[in-house]
PDB file of N, CA and C in Angstrom:
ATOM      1  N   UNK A   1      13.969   5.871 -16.637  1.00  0.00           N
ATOM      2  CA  UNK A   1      14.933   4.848 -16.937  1.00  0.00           C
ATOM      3  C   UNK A   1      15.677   5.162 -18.230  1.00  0.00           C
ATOM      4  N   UNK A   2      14.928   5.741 -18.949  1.00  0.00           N
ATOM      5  CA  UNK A   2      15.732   6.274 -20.206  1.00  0.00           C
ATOM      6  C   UNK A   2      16.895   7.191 -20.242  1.00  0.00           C
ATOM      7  N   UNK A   3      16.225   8.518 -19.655  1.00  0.00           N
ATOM      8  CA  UNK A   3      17.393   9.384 -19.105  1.00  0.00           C
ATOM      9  C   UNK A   3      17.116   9.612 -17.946  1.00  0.00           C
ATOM     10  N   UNK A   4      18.252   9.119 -16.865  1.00  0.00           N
ATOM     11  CA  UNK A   4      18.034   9.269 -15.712  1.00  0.00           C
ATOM     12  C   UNK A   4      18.723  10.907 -15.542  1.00  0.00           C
ATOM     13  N   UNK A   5      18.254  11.579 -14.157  1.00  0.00           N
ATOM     14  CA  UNK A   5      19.012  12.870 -13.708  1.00  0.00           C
ATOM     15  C   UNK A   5      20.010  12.891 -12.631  1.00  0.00           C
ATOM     16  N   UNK A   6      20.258  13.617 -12.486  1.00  0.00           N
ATOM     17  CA  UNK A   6      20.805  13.647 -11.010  1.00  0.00           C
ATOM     18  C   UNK A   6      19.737  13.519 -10.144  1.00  0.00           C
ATOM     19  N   UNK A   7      18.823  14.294 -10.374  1.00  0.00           N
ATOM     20  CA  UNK A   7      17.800  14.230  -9.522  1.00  0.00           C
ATOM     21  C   UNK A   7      16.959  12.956  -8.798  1.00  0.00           C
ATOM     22  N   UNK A   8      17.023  11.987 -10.025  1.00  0.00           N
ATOM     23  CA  UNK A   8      16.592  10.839 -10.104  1.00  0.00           C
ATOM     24  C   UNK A   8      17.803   9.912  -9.196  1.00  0.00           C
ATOM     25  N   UNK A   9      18.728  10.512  -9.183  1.00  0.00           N
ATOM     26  CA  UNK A   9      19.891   9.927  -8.505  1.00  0.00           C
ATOM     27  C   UNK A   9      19.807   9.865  -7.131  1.00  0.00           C
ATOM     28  N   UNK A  10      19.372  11.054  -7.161  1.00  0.00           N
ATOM     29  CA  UNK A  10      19.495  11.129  -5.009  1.00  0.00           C
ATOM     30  C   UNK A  10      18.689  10.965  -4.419  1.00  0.00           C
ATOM     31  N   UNK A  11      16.644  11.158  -5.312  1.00  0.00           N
ATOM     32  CA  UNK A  11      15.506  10.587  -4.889  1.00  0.00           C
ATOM     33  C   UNK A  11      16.280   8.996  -4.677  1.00  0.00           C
ATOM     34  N   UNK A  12      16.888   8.131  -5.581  1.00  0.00           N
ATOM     35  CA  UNK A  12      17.262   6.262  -5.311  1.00  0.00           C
ATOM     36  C   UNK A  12      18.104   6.505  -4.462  1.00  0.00           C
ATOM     37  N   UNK A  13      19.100   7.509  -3.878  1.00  0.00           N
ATOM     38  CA  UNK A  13      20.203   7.197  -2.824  1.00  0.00           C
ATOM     39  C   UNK A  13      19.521   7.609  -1.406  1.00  0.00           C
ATOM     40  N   UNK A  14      18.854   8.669  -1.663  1.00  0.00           N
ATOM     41  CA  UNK A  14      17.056   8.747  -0.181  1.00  0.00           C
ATOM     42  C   UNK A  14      16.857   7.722   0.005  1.00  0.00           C
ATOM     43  N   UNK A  15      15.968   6.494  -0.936  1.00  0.00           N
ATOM     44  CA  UNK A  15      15.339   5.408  -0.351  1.00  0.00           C
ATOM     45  C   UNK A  15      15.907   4.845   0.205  1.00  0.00           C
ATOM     46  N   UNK A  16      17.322   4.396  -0.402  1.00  0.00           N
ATOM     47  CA  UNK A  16      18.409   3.487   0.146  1.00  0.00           C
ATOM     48  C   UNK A  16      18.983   3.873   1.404  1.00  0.00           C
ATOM     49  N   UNK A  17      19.364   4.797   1.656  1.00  0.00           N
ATOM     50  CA  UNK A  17      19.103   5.376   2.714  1.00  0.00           C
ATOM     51  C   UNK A  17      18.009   5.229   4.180  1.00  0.00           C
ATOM     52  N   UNK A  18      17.025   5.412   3.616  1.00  0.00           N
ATOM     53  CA  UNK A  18      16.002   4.985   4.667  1.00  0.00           C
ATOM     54  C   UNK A  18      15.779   3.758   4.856  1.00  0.00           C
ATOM     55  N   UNK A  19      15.445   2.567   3.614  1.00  0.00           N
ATOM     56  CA  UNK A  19      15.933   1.480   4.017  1.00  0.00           C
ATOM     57  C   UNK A  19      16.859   1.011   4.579  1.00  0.00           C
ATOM     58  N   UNK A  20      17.984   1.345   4.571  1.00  0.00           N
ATOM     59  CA  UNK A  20      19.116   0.904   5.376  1.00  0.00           C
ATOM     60  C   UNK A  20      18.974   1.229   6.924  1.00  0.00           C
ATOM     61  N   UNK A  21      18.365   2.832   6.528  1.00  0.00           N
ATOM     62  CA  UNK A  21      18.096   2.933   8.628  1.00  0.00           C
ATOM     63  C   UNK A  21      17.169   1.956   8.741  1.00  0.00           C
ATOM     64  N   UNK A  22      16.382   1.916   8.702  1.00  0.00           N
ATOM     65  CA  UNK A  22      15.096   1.177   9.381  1.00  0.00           C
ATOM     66  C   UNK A  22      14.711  -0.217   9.220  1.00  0.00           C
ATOM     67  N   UNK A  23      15.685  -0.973   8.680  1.00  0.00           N
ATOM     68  CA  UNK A  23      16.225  -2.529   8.455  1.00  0.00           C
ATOM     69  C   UNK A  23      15.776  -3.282   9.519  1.00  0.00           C
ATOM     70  N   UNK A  24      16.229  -2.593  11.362  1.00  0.00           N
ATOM     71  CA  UNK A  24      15.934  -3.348  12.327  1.00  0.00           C
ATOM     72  C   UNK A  24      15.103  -3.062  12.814  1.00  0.00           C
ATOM     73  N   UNK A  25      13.712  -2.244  12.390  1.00  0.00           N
ATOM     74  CA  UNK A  25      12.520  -1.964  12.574  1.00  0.00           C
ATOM     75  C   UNK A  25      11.583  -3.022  12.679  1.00  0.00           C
ATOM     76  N   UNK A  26      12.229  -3.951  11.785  1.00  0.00           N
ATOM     77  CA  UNK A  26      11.220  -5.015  11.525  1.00  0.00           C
ATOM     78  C   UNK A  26      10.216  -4.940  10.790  1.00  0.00           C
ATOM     79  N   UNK A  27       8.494  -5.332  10.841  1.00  0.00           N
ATOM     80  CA  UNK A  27       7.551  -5.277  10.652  1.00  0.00           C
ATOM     81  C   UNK A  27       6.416  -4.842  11.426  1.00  0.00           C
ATOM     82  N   UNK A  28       7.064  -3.951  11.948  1.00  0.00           N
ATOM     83  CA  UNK A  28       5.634  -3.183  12.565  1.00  0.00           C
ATOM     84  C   UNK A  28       4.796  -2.792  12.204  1.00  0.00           C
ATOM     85  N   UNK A  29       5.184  -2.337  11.395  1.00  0.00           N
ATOM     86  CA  UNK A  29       3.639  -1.392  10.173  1.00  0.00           C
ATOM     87  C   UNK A  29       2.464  -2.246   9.645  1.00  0.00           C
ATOM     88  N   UNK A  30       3.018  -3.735   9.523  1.00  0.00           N
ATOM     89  CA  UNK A  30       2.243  -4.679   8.674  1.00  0.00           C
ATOM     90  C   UNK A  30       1.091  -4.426   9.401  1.00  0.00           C
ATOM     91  N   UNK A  31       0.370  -4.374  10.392  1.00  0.00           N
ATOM     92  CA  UNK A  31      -0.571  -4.511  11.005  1.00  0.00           C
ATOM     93  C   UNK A  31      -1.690  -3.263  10.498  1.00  0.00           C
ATOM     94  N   UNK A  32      -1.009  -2.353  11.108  1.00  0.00           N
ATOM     95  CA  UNK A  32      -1.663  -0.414  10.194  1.00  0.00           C
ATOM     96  C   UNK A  32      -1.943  -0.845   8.905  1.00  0.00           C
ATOM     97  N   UNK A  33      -0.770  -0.991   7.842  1.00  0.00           N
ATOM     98  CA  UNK A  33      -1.368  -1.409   6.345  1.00  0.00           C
ATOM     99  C   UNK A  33      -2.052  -1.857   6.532  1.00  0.00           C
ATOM    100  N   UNK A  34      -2.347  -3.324   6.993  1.00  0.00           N
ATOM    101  CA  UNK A  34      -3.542  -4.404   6.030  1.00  0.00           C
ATOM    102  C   UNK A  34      -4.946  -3.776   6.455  1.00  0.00           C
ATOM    103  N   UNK A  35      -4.412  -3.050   7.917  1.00  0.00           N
ATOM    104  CA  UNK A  35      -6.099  -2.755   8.724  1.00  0.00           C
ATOM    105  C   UNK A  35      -6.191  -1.287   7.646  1.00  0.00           C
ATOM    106  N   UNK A  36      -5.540  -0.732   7.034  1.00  0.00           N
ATOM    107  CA  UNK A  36      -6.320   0.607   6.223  1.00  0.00           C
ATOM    108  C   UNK A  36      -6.481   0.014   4.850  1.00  0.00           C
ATOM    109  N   UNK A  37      -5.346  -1.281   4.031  1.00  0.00           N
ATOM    110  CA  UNK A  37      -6.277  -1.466   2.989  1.00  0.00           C
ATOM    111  C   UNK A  37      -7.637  -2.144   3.176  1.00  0.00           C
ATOM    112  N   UNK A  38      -8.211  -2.960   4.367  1.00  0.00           N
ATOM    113  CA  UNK A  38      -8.925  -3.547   3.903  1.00  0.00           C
ATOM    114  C   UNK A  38     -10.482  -2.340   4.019  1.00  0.00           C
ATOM    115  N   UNK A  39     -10.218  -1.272   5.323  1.00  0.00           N
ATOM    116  CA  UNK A  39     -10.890  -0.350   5.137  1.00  0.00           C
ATOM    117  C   UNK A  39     -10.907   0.270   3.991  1.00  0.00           C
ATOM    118  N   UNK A  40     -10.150   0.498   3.242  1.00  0.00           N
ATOM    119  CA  UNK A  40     -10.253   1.584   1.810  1.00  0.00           C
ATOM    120  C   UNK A  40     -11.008   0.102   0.692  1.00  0.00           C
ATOM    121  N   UNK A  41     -10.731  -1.372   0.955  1.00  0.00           N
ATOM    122  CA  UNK A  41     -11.314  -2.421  -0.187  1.00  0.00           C
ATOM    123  C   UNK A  41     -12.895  -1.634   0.690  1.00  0.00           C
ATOM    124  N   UNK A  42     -13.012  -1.879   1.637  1.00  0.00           N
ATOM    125  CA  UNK A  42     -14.832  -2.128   2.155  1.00  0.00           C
ATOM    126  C   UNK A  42     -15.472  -0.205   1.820  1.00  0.00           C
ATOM    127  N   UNK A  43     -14.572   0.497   1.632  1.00  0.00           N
ATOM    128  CA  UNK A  43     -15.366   1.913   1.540  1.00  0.00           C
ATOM    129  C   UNK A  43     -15.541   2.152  -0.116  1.00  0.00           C
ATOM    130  N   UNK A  44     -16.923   1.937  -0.841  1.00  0.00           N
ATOM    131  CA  UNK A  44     -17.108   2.655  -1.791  1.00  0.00           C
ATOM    132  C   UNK A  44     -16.619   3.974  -2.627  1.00  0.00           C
ATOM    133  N   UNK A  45     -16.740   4.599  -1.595  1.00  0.00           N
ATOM    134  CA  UNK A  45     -16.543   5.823  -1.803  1.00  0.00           C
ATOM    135  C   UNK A  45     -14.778   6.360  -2.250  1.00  0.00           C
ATOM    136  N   UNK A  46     -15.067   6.729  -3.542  1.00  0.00           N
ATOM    137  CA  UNK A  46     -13.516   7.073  -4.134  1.00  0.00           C
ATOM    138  C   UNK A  46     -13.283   8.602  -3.947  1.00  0.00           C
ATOM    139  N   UNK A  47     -12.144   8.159  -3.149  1.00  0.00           N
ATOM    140  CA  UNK A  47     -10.877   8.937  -2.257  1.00  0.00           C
ATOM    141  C   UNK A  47     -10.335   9.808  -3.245  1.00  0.00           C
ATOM    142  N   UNK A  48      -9.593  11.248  -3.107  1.00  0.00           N
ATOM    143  CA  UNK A  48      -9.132  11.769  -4.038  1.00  0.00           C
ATOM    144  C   UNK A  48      -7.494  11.425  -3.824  1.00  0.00           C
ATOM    145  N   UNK A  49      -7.487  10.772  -2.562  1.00  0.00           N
ATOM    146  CA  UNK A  49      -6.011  10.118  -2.125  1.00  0.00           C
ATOM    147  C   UNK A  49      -5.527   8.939  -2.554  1.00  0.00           C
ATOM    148  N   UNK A  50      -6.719   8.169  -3.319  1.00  0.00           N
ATOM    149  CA  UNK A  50      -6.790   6.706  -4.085  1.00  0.00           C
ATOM    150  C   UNK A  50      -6.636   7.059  -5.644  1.00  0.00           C
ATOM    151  N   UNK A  51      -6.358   7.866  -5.976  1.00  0.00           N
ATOM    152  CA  UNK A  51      -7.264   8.301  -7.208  1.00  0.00           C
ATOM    153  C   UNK A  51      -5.928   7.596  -7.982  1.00  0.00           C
ATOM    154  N   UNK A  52      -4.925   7.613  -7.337  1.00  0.00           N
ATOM    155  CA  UNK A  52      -3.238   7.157  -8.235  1.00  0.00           C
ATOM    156  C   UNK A  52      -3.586   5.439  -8.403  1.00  0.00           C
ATOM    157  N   UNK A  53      -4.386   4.873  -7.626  1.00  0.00           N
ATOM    158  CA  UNK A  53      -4.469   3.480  -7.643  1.00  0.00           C
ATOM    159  C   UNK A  53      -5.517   3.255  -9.098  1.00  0.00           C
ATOM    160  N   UNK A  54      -4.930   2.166  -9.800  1.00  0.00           N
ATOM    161  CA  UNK A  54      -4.753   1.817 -11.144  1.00  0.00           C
ATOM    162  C   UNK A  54      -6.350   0.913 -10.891  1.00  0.00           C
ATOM    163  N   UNK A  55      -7.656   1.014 -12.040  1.00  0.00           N
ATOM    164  CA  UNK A  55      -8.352   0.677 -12.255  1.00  0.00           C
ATOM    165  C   UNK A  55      -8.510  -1.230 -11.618  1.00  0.00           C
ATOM    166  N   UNK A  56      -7.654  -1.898 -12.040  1.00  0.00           N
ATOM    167  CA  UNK A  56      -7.285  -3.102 -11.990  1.00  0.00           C
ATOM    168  C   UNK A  56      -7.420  -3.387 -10.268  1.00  0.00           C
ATOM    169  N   UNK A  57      -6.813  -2.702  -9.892  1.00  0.00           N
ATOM    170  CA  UNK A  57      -6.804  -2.606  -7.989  1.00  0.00           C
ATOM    171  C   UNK A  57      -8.383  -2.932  -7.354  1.00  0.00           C
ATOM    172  N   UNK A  58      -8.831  -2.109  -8.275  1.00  0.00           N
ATOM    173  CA  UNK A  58     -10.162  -2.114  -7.452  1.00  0.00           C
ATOM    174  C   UNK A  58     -11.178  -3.341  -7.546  1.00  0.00           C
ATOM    175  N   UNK A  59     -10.684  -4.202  -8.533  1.00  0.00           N
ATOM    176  CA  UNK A  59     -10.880  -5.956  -8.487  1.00  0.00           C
ATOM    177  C   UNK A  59     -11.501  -5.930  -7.351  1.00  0.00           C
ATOM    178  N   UNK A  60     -10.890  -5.970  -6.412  1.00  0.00           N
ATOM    179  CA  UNK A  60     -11.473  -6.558  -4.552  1.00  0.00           C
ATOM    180  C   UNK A  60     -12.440  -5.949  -3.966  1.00  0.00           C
ATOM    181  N   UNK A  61     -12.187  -4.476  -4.315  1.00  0.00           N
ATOM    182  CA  UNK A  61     -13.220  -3.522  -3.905  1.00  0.00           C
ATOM    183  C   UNK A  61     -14.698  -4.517  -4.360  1.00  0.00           C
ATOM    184  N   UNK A  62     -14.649  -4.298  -5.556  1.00  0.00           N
ATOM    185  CA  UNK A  62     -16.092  -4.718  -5.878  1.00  0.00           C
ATOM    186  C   UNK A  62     -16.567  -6.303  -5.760  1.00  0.00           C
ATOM    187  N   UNK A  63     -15.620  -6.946  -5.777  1.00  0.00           N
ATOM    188  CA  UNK A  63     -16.434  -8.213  -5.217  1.00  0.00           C
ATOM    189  C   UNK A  63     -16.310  -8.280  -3.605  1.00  0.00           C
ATOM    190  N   UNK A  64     -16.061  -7.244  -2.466  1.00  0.00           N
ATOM    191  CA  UNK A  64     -16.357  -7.093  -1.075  1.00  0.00           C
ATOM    192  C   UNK A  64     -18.041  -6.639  -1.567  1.00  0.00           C
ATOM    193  N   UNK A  65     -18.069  -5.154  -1.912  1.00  0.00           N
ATOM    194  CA  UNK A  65     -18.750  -4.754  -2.380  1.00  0.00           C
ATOM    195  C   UNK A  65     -20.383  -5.872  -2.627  1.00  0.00           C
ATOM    196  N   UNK A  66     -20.064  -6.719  -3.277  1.00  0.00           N
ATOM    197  CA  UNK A  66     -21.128  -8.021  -4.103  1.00  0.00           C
ATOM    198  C   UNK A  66     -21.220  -8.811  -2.986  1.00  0.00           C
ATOM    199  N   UNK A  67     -20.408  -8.462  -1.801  1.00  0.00           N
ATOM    200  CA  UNK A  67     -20.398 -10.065  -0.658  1.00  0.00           C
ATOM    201  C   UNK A  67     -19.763 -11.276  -1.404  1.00  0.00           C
ATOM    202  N   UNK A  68     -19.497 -11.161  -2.516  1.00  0.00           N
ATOM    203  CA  UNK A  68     -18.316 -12.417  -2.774  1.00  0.00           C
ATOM    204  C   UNK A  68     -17.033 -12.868  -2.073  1.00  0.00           C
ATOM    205  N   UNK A  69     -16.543 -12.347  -1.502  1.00  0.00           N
ATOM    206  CA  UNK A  69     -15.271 -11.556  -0.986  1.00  0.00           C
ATOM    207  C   UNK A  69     -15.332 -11.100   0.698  1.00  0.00           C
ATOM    208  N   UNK A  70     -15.203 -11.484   1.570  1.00  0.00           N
ATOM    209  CA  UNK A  70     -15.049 -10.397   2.920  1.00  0.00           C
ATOM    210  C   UNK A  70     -13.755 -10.669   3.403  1.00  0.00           C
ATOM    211  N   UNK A  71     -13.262  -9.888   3.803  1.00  0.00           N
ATOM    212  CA  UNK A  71     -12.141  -9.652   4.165  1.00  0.00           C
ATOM    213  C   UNK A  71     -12.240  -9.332   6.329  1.00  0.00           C
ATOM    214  N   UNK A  72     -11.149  -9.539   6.468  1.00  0.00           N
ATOM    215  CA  UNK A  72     -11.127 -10.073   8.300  1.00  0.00           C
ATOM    216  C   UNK A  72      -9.361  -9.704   8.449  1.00  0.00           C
ATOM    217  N   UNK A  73      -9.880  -8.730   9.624  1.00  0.00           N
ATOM    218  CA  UNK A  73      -8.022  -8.285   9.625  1.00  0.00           C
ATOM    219  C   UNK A  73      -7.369  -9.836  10.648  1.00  0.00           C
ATOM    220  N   UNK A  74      -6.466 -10.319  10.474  1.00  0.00           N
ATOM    221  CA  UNK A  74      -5.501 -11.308  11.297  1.00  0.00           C
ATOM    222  C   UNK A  74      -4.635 -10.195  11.965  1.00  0.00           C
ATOM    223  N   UNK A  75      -4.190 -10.668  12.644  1.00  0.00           N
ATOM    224  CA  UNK A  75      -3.072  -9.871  13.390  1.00  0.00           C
ATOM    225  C   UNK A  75      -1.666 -10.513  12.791  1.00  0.00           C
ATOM    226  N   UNK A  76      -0.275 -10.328  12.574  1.00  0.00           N
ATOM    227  CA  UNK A  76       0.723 -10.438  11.886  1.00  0.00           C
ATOM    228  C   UNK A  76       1.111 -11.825  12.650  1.00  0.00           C
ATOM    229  N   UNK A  77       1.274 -11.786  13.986  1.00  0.00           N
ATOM    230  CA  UNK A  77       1.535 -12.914  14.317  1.00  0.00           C
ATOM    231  C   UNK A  77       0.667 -14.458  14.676  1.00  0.00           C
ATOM    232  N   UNK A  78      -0.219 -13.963  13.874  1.00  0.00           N
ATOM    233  CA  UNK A  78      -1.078 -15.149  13.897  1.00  0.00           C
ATOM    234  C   UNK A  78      -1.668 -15.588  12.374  1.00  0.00           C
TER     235      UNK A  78
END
């Protein structure tokens, strides 16, 4: 944000881009997400693919973890 590049320019005109295609996609995905975060909250075991997720995140993990917490996938339209 300080000094932006060009580079930094066309990675934000990509997204915009893809957002714009896939606008009438809807929400399909919602379903995939919630069913892999709540698998990655219930798996202990740290991922070297998680490793970018910020200390604070893992809040949920550990009270699933304690049984304070369980988590139950819904389906989107319900």
């Amino acid at each position: 944000m300080v000094r932006p590049t060009e580079e930094h320019l066309q990675c934000a005109q990509r997204v915009l881009r893809y957002v714009s295609g896939t606008k009438d996609r809807g929400r399909s995905d919602d379903d995939c997400d919630n069913l892999n975060n709540i698998h990655l909250a219930k798996n202990p075991f740290f991922h070297t693919r998680t490793k970018h997720i910020e200390v604070h995140y893992h809040f949920v993990r550990e009270h699933v973890l304690s049984s304070e917490v369980e988590l139950t996938y819904v389906l989107t339209d319900q």
